[in-house]
Structure formats: structure tokens, C-alpha cells
Protein backbone atom coordinates (compact mmCIF):
# COMPACT_ATOMS: atom_id res chain seq x y z
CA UNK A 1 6.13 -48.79 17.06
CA UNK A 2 5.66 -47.45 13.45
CA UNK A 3 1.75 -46.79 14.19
CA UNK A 4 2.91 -45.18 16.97
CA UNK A 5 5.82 -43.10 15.03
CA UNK A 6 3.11 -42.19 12.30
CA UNK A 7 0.30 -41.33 14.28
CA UNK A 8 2.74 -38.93 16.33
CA UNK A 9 4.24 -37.36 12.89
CA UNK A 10 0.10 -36.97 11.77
CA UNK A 11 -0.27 -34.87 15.40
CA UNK A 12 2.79 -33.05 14.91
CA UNK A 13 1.72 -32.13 10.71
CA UNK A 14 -1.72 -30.85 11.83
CA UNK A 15 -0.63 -29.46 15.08
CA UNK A 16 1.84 -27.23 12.55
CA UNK A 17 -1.09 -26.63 10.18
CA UNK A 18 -3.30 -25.49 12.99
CA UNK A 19 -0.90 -23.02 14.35
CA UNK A 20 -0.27 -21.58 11.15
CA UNK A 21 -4.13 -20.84 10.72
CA UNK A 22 -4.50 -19.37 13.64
CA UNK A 23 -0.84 -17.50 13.74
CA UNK A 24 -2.10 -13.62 13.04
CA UNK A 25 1.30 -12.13 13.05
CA UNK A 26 2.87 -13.38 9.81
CA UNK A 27 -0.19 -12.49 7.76
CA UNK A 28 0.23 -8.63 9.08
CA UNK A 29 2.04 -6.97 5.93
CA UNK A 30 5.16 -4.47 6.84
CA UNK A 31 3.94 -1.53 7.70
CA UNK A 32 0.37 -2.05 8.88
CA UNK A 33 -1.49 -3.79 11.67
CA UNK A 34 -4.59 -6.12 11.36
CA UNK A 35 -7.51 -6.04 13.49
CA UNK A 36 -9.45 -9.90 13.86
CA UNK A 37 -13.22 -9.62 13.02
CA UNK A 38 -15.25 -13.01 13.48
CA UNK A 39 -19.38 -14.20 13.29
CA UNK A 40 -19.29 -15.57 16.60
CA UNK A 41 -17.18 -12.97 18.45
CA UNK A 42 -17.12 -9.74 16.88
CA UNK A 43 -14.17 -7.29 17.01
CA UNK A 44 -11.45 -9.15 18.69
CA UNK A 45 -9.47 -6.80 21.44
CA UNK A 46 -6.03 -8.55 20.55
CA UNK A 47 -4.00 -6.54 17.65
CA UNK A 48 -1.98 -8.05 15.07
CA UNK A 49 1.02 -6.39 14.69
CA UNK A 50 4.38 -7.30 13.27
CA UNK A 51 6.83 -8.17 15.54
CA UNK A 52 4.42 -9.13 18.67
CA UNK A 53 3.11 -12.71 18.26
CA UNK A 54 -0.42 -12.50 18.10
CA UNK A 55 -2.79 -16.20 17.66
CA UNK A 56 -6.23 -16.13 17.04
CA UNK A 57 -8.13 -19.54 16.90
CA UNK A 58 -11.17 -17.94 15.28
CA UNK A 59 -9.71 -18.80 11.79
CA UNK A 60 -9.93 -22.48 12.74
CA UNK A 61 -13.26 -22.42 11.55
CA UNK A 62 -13.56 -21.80 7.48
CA UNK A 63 -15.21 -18.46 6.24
CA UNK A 64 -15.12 -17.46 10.24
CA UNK A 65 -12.81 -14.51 10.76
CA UNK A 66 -11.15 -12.09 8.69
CA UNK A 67 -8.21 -9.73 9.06
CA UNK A 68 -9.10 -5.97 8.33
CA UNK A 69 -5.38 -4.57 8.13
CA UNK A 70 -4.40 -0.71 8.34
CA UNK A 71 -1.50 1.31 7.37
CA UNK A 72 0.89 2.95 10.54
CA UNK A 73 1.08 5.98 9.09
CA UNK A 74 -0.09 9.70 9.41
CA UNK A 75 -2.81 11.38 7.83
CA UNK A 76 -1.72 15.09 5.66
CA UNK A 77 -4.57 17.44 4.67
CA UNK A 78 -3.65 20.91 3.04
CA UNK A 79 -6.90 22.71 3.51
CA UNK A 80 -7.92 26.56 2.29
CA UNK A 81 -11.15 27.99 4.61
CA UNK A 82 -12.28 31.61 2.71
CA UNK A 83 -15.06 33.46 2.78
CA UNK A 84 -16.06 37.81 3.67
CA UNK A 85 -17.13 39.13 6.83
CA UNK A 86 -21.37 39.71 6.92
CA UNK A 87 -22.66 42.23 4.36
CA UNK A 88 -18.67 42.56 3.01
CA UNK A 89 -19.92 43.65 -0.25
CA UNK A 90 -22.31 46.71 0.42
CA UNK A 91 -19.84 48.15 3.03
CA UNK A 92 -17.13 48.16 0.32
CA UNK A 93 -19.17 49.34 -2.23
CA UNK A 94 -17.71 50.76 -5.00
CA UNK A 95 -14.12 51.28 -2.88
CA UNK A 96 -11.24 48.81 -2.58
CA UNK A 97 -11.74 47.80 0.54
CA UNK A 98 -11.91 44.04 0.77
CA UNK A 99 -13.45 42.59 3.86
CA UNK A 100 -12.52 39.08 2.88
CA UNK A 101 -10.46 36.35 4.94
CA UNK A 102 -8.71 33.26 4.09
CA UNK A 103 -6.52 31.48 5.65
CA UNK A 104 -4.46 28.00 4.54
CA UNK A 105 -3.41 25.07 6.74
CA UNK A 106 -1.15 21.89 6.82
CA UNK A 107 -2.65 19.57 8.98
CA UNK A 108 -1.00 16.71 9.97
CA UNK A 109 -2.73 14.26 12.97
CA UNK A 110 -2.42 9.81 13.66
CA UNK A 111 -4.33 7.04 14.91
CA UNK A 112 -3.68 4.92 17.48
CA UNK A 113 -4.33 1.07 16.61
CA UNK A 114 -6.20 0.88 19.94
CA UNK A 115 -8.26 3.79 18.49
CA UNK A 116 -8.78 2.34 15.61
CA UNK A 117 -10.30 -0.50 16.81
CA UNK A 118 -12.45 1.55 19.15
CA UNK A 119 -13.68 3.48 15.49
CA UNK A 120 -14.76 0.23 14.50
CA UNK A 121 -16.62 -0.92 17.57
CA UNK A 122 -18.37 2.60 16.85
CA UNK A 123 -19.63 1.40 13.88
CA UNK A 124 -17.97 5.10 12.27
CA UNK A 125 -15.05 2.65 9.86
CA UNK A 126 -14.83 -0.59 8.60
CA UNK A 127 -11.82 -0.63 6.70
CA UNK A 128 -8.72 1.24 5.69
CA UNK A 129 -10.66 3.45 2.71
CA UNK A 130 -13.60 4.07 5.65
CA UNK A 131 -10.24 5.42 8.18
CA UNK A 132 -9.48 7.53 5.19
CA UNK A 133 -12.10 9.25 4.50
CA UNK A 134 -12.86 9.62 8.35
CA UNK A 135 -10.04 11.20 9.24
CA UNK A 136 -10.39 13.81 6.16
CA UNK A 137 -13.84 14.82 7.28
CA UNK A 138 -12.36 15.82 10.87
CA UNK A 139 -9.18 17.24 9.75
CA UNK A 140 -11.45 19.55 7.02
CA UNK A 141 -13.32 20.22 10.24
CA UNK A 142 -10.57 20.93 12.16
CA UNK A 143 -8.59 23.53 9.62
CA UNK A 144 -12.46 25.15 9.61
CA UNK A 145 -12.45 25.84 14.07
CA UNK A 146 -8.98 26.99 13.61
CA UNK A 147 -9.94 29.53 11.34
CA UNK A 148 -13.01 30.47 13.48
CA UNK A 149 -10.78 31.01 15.86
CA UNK A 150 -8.16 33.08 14.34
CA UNK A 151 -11.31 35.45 13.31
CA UNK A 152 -12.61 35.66 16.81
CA UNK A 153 -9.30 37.07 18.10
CA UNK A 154 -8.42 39.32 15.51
CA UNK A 155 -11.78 41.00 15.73
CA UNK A 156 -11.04 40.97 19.11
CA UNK A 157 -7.12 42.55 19.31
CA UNK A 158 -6.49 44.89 16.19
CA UNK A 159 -2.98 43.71 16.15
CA UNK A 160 -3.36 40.62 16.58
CA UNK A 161 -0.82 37.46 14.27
CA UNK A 162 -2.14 34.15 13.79
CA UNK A 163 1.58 33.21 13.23
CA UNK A 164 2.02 33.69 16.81
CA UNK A 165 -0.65 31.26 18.09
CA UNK A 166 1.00 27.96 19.00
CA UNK A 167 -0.70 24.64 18.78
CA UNK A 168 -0.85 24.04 22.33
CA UNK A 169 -3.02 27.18 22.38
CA UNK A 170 -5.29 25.92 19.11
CA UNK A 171 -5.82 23.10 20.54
CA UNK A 172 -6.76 23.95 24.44
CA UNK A 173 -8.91 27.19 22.93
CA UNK A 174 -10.77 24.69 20.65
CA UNK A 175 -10.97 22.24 22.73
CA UNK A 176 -9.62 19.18 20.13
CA UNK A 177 -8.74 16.97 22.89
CA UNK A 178 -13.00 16.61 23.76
CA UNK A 179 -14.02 17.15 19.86
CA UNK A 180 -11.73 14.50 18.75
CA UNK A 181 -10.44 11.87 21.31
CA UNK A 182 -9.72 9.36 18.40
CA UNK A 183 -7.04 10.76 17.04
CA UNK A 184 -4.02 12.62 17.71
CA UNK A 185 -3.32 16.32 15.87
CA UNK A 186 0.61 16.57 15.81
CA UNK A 187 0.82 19.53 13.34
CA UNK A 188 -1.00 22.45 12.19
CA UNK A 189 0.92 24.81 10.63
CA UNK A 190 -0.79 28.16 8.79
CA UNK A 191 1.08 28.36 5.24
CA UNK A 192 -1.04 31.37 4.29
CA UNK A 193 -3.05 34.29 5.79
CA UNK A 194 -5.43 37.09 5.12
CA UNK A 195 -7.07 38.71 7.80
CA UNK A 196 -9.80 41.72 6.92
CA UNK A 197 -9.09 45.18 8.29
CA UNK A 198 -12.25 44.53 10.98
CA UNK A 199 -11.25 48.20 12.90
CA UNK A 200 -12.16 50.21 8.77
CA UNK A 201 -15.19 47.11 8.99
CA UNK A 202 -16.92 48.25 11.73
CA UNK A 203 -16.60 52.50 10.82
CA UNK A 204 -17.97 51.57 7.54
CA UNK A 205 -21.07 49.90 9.46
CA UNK A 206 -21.40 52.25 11.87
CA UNK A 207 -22.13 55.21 9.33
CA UNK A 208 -23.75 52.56 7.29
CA UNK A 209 -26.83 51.10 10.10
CA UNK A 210 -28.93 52.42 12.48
CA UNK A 211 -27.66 51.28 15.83
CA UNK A 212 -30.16 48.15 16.62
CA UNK A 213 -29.14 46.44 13.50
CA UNK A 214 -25.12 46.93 14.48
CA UNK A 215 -25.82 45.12 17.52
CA UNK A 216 -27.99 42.59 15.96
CA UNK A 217 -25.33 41.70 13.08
CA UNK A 218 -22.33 41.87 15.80
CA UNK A 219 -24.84 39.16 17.89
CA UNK A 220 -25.07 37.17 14.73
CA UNK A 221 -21.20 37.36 13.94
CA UNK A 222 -20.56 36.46 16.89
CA UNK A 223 -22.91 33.55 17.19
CA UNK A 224 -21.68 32.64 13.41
CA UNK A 225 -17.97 32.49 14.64
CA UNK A 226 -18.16 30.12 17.66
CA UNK A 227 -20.49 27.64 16.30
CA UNK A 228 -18.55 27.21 12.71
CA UNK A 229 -17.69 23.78 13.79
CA UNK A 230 -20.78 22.40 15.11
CA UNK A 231 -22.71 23.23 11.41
CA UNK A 232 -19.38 22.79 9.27
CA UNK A 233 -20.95 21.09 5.95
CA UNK A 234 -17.86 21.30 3.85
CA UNK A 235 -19.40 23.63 1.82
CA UNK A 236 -17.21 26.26 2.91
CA UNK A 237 -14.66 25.27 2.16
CA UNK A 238 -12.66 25.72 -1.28
């Protein structure tokens, strides 16, 4: 009967020690959730998080798995995009005119765990610092469309407010929802702006160029302004 007793107490011990390997949830710090990567089975699709009980028997082998954990919070970028309308300089010549823009965002946006673990099975982040970094890129991207598209319409309506554009409207015009399905822009809100007087631009140019090369900059403009995204570098940026 003591065999018996001791072998069951033996069961029970490792049974305990087992569960506490493989329990995911209480090695999730506050905050943050983990996502399970293993050698034999990848990405898992279960996510620890704290307060949902979450078990994964990959850690029953040594050296096997390991828990990548992220923070639950939201990403801030405060980003500046600047720069002068085409051939600013020699229309303003030796006058004060100033044909330059800028224009100064706070962008807030947020990741869905789900998404995150769908960044990862994209190969695009690894780990918290790769998230980081990700989301900076886009966001830096995202301040630099905005801007393109606060340039489009004033050139287009002479009285035109950027203050007045909602986000709803930035982000249906720019289409965010297709550029970026990974993440989720809740706020972009324009601290600063400086639009160029584009109605005293274009008399200037007009006296200034024969008429072929004003429709061959206003084609280039043009071009320039819509596809500011798709060659964004960073380099613009300051």
C-alpha cells in the first residue's frame, strides 16, 4: 500500500512539474503577450496572454520552444515632412516669396496580437525591437502620404485647410486600410502647417516658361505628388 501511495505521490510531483513547463500563461509578464515559437512546429497559432490559460507542450522537450513576448501598447511617432515646390528657388528669386511646405504630425496607430503573429509568419519581425522599428518605418511613411495629400488638394482648392480634413477622410483618400492591414492608425493629428501660396506659384511660372515646359513640370508635380509613398526613402524627411 505504501508502493502504491509513493508511486501515486511520484505521478502526481511530475504530473505538477509537467504542467508547469508547459503552462504559457504565468510566464506572460503584465502587460505583454507571448507568442510560442518551436523547431518542430514553427509559429504556434495559440497566444499567451495573461488572464486566458494558455498550455503549450512544446516546452516539454529541452531547448525546443521559446516565448517571444510583446508589449500591449501603442506606437507614438511625431514626424516633420518639408521640402519646396519644383524649381521654388528661381521663381522666388531675389523676392520673399517662399514656395516651401511643411507640415508636422502626431501619429498614433496599434497592433493586434493576432497581427502580430501574422508579421512574424511574414518573416517582416522577430521580436519586440524588430515590431519597433517596423511600425516606425510605416508610421514615417504614413505622416509622408498624408502630406502628399494635403499638397494635392491645396493645389487643387486655393482655400483649402488641412485642419479641416478628418481622419476618416485621410485614411479612405489614402487608402491605409489596403497599404497597411497590420496595423490599426487611431490618431493623426497635424500640430503644425505651412502650405505655399501655389495660386502667386503658378503666375510666377507662367511669365517665367514657355508653355510646353509648364505642362511638362505640372505632369511631373503631379506624378511626384501621388506616388510620394510608393518611393518614400526616409530621406525626406527631417
Amino acid at each position: 500500500m505504501k508502493k502504491f501511495f509513493v508511486c501515486l505521490f511520484i505521478i502526481a510531483i511530475f504530473g505538477c512539474f509537467v504542467f508547469i513547463i508547459g503552462w504559457t500563461q504565468i510566464k506572460v509578464k503584465p502587460d505583454t503577450f507571448g507568442i510560442v515559437v518551436s523547431k518542430l512546429h514553427g509559429i504556434d497559432s495559440e497566444i499567451a496572454q495573461n488572464g486566458k490559460f494558455t498550455f503549450h507542450k512544446d516546452f516539454l522537450l529541452p531547448s525546443n520552444a521559446k516565448l517571444i513576448q510583446f508589449k500591449k501598447k501603442p506606437f507614438f511617432i511625431e514626424k516633420t515632412v518639408s521640402g519646396s515646390l519644383p524649381s521654388a528657388e528661381i521663381y522666388a528669386g531675389k523676392s520673399l516669396y517662399d514656395f516651401s511646405y511643411g507640415f508636422t504630425f502626431d501619429i498614433e496607430a496599434h497592433v493586434e496580437p493576432e497581427d502580430v503573429r501574422n508579421l512574424m509568419i511574414k518573416n517582416l519581425i522577430s521580436d519586440q525591437e524588430n515590431l519597433e522599428k517596423y511600425m516606425e518605418t510605416n508610421l514615417q511613411a504614413v505622416a509622408q502620404e498624408t502630406a502628399a495629400y494635403y499638397l494635392s488638394r491645396a493645389s487643387e482648392e486655393p482655400l483649402f485647410m488641412p485642419e479641416s480634413v478628418t481622419i476618416v477622410d485621410i485614411y479612405k483618400k489614402c487608402r491605409f486600410y489596403e497599404k497597411y492591414p497590420d496595423f490599426q492608425i487611431d490618431v493623426i493629428a497635424l500640430k503644425d502647417s505651412k502650405i505655399p501660396d501655389y495660386e502667386l506659384y503658378r503666375n510666377i511660372r507662367n511669365r517665367t516658361l514657355p508653355e510646353t515646359d509648364i505642362i511638362n513640370e505640372t505632369q511631373a508635380s503631379g506624378s511626384d505628388y501621388e506616388s510620394d509613398a510608393e518611393n518614400y526613402t526616409g530621406e525626406e524627411l527631417l
